[in-house]
Protein backbone atom coordinates (compact mmCIF):
# COMPACT_ATOMS: atom_id res chain seq x y z
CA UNK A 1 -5.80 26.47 -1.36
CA UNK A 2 -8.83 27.45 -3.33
CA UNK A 3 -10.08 23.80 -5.35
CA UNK A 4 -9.20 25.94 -9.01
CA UNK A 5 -5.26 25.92 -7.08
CA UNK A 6 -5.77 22.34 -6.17
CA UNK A 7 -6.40 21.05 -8.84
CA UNK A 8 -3.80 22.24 -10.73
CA UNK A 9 -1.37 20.77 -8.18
CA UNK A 10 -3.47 17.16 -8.61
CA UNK A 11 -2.22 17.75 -12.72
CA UNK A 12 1.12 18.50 -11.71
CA UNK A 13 2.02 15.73 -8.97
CA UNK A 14 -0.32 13.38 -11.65
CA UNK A 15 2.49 14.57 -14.66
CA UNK A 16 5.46 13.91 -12.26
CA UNK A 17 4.48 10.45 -11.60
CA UNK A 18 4.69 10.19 -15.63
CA UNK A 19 7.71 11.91 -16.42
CA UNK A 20 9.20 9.94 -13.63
CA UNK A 21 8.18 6.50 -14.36
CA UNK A 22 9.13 7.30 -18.10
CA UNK A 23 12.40 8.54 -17.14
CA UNK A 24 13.11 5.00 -15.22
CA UNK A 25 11.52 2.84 -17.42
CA UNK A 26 14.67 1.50 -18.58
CA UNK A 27 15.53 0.26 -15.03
CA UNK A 28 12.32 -0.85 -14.16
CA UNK A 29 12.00 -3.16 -16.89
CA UNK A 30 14.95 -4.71 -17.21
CA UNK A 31 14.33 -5.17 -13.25
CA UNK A 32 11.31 -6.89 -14.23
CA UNK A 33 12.53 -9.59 -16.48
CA UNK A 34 13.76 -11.78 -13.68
CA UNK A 35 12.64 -12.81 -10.39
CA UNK A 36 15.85 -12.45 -8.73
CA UNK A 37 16.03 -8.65 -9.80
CA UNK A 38 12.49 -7.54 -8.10
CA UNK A 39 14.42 -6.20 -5.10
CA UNK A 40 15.95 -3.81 -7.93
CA UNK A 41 12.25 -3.11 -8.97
CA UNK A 42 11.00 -1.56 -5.66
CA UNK A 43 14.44 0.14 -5.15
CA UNK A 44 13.74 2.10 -8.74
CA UNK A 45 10.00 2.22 -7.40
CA UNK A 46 11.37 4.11 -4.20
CA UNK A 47 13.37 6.33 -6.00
CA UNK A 48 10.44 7.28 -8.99
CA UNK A 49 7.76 7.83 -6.05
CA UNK A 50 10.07 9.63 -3.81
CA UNK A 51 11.15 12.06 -6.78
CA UNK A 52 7.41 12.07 -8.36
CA UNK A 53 6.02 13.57 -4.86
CA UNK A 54 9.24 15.87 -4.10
CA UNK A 55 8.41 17.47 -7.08
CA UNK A 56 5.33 18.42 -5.95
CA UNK A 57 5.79 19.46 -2.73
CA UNK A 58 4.56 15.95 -0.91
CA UNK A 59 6.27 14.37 1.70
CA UNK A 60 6.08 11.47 4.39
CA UNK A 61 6.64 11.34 8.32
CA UNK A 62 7.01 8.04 10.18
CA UNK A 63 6.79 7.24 13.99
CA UNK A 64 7.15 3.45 14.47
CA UNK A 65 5.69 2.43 17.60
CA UNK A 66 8.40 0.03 17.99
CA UNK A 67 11.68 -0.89 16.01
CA UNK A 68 10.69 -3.01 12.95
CA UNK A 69 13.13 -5.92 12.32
CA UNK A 70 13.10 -6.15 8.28
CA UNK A 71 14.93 -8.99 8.11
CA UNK A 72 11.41 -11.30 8.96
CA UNK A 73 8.87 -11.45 6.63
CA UNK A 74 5.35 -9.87 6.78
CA UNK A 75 1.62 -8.62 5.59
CA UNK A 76 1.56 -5.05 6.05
CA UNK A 77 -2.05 -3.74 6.24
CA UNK A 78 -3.46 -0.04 6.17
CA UNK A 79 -6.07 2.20 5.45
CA UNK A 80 -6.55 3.56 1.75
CA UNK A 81 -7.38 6.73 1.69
CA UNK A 82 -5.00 8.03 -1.30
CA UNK A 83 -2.82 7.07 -4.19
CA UNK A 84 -0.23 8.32 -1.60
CA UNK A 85 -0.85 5.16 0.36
CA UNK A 86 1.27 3.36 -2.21
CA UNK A 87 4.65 5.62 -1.84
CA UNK A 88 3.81 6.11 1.42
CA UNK A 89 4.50 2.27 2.39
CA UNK A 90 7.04 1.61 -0.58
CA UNK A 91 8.98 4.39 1.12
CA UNK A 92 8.56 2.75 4.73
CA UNK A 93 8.67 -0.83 3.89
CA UNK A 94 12.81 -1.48 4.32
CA UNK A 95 13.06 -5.24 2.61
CA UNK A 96 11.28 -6.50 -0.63
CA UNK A 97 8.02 -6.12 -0.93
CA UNK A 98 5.04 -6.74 -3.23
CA UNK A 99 1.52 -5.63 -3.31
CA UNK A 100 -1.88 -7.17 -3.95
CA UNK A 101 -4.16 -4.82 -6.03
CA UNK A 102 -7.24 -4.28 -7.96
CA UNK A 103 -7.26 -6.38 -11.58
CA UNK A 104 -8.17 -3.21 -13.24
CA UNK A 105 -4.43 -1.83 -12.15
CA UNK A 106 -3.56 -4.04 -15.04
CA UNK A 107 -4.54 -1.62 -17.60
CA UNK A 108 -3.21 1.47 -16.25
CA UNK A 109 0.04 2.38 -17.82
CA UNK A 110 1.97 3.37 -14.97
CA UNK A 111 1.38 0.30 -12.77
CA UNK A 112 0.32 -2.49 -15.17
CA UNK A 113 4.45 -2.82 -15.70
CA UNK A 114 4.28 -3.67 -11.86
CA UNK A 115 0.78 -5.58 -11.59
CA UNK A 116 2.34 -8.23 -14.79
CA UNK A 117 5.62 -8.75 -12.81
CA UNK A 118 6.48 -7.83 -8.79
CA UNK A 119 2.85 -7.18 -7.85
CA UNK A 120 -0.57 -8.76 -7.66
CA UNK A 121 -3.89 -8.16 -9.34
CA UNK A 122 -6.83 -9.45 -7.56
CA UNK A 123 -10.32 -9.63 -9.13
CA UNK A 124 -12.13 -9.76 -5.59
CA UNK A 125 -15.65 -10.23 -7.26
CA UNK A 126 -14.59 -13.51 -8.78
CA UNK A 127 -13.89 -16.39 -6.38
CA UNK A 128 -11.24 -17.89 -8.86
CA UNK A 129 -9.31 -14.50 -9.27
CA UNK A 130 -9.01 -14.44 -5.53
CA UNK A 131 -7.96 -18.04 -4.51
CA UNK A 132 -5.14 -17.46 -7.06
CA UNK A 133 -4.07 -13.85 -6.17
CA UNK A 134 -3.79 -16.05 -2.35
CA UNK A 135 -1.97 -18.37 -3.59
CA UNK A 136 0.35 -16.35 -5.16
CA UNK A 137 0.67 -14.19 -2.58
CA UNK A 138 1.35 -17.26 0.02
CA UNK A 139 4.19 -18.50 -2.35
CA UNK A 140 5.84 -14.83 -2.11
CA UNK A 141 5.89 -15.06 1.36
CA UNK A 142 7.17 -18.21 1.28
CA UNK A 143 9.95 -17.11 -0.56
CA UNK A 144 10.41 -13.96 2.08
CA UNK A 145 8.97 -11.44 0.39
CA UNK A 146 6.71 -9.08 2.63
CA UNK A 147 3.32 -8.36 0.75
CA UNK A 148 1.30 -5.31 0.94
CA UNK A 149 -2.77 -5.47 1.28
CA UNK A 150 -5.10 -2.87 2.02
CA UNK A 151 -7.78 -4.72 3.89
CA UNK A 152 -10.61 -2.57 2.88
CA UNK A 153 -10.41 -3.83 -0.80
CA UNK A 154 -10.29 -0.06 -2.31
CA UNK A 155 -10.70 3.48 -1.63
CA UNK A 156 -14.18 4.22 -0.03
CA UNK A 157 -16.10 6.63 -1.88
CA UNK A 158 -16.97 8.97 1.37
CA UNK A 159 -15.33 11.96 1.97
CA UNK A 160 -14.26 12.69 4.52
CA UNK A 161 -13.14 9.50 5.02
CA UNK A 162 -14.33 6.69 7.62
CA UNK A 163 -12.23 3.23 7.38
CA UNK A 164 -14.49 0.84 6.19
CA UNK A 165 -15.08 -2.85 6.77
CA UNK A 166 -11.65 -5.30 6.51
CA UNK A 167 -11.75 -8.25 4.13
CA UNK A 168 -11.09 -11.23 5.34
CA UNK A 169 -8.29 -12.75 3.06
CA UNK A 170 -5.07 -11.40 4.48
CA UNK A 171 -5.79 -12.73 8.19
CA UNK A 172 -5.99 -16.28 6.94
CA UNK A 173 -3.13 -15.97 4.71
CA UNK A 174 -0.90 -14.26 7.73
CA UNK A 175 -2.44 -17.20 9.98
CA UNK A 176 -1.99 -20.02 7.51
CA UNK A 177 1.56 -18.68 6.32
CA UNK A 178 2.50 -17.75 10.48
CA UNK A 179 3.62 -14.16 9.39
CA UNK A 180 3.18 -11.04 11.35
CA UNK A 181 1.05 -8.55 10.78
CA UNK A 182 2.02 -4.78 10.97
CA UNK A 183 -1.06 -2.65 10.73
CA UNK A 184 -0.44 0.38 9.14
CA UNK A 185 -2.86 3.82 9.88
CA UNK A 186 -1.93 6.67 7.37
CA UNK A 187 -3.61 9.23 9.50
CA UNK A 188 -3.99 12.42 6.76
CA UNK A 189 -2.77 11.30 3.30
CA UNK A 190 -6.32 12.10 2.25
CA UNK A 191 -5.96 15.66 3.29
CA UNK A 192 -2.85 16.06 0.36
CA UNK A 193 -4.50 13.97 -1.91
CA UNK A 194 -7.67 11.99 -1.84
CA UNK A 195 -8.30 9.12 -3.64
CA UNK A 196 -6.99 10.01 -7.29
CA UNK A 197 -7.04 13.70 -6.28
CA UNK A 198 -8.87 14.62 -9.64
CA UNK A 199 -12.30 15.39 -8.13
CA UNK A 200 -10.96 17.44 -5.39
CA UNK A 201 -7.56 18.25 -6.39
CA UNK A 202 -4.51 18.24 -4.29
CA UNK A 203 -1.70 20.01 -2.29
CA UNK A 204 1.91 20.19 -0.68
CA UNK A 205 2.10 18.46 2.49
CA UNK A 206 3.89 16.27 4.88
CA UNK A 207 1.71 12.83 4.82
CA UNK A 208 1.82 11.51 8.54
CA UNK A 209 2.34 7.85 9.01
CA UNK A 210 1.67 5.81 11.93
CA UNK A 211 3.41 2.04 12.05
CA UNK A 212 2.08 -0.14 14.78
CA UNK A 213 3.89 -3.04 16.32
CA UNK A 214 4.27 -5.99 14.53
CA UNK A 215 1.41 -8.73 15.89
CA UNK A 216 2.57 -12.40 15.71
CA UNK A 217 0.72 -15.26 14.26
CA UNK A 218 2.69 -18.51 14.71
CA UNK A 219 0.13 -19.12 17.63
CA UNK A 220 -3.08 -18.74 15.94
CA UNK A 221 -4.99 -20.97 13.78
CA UNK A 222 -7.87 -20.15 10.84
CA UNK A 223 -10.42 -20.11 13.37
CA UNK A 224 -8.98 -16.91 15.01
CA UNK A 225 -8.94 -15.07 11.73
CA UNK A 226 -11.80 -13.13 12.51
CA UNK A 227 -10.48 -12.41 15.90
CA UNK A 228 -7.49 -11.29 13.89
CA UNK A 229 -8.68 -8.78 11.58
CA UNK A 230 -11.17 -7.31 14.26
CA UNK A 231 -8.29 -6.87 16.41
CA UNK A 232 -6.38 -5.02 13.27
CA UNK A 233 -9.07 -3.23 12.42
CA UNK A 234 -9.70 -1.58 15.82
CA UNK A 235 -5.82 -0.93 16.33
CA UNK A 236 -6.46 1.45 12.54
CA UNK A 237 -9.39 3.24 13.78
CA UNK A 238 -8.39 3.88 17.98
CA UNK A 239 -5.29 5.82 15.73
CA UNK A 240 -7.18 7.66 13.11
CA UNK A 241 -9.75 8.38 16.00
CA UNK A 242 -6.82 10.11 18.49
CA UNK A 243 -5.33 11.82 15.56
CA UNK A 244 -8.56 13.37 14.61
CA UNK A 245 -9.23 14.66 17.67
């Protein structure tokens, strides 16, 4: 598709994820008042991103390298290339789920419903913002609820893509909570829509997702965490590298 093409697409999948989340507002926030209705939340937040990308002609693929048993609790962690990224694992993830995301989410319309309620804003420059966001996010998986990170912090700036270096934060808290990890490796999201899709527009696809075997914890202590996300890390980019090629 010539870019002019593209980015009229980017308007129209951007103006579906409106009319959408308008059109189950109502749901979502009376979802939202309570605790106890958040699995409600992500079900409406299925249904709006699976209708919002329809619409447009976007669609997701998984292969699971192994069955995933969503009755346990984990940290799921992937690449970001995309705003796809988001349906992509809301679609997967089959139990409820939160996600941990950049403060400024907040003050976006669409998601600052989420990021006040279900989901939760991080300020990664401030050491304060962070311990808290951990916290948080180590009393939601306390209480069963599998959270969401991606480990790179935010969607690198080079295009074509390269993964790009893993914070450290969700290793400890998987260690220090003894939750699996499932890394995640959305191999060509980026190629339907990268990043926001506004500089280089967007198109129909089918978004192929890779979901890697759970890797257990329980045995590990804070000391391996670096171990951890290394091992992560590499299990991301041996995928992306063998899909590329």
């Amino acid at each position: 598709m010539k870019i002019r093409l593209k980015k009229v697409h980017a308007y129209i999948y951007r103006y579906s994820v409106a009319v959408f989340f308008y059109v189950f507002w109502p749901f979502l926030y009376y979802a939202s008042r309570k605790p106890e209705r958040y699995p409600m939340m992500n079900k409406f937040r299925k249904i709006w991103g699976y209708c919002s990308s329809s619409i447009a002609g976007i669609f997701y693929t998984y292969t699971f390298e192994e069955t995933i048993d969503w009755s346990r609790t984990y940290i799921i962690c992937s690449n970001h290339t995309s705003n796809l990224d988001i349906t992509s694992i809301s679609l997967m993830t089959k139990s409820n789920f939160c996600f941990i995301g950049k403060e400024e989410l907040l003050s976006n319309p669409v998601t600052k419903l989420f990021f006040q309620t279900i989901d939760i804003p991080v300020n990664r420059e401030s050491k304060i913002s962070s311990f808290k966001a951990f916290k948080k996010a180590a009393e939601r998986l306390q209480q069963g609820m599998t959270l969401v990170i991606f480990p790179e912090g935010k969607i690198p700036d080079d295009y074509p893509p390269q993964l790009h270096e893993f914070k450290n934060g969700p290793f400890r808290l998987a260690i220090e909570n003894k939750v699996p990890i499932i890394p995640v490796s959305s191999l060509d999201t980026w190629k339907t829509l990268w990043d926001t899709g506004l500089e280089r527009g967007s198109q129909p696809g089918i978004c192929h997702i890779f979901v890697h075997k759970p890797i257990e914890t329980a045995h590990l202590t804070v000391a391996d965490a670096d171990a951890l996300r290394d091992s992560v890390y590499n299990i991301i980019q041996t995928k992306l590298n063998s899909h590329a090629n």
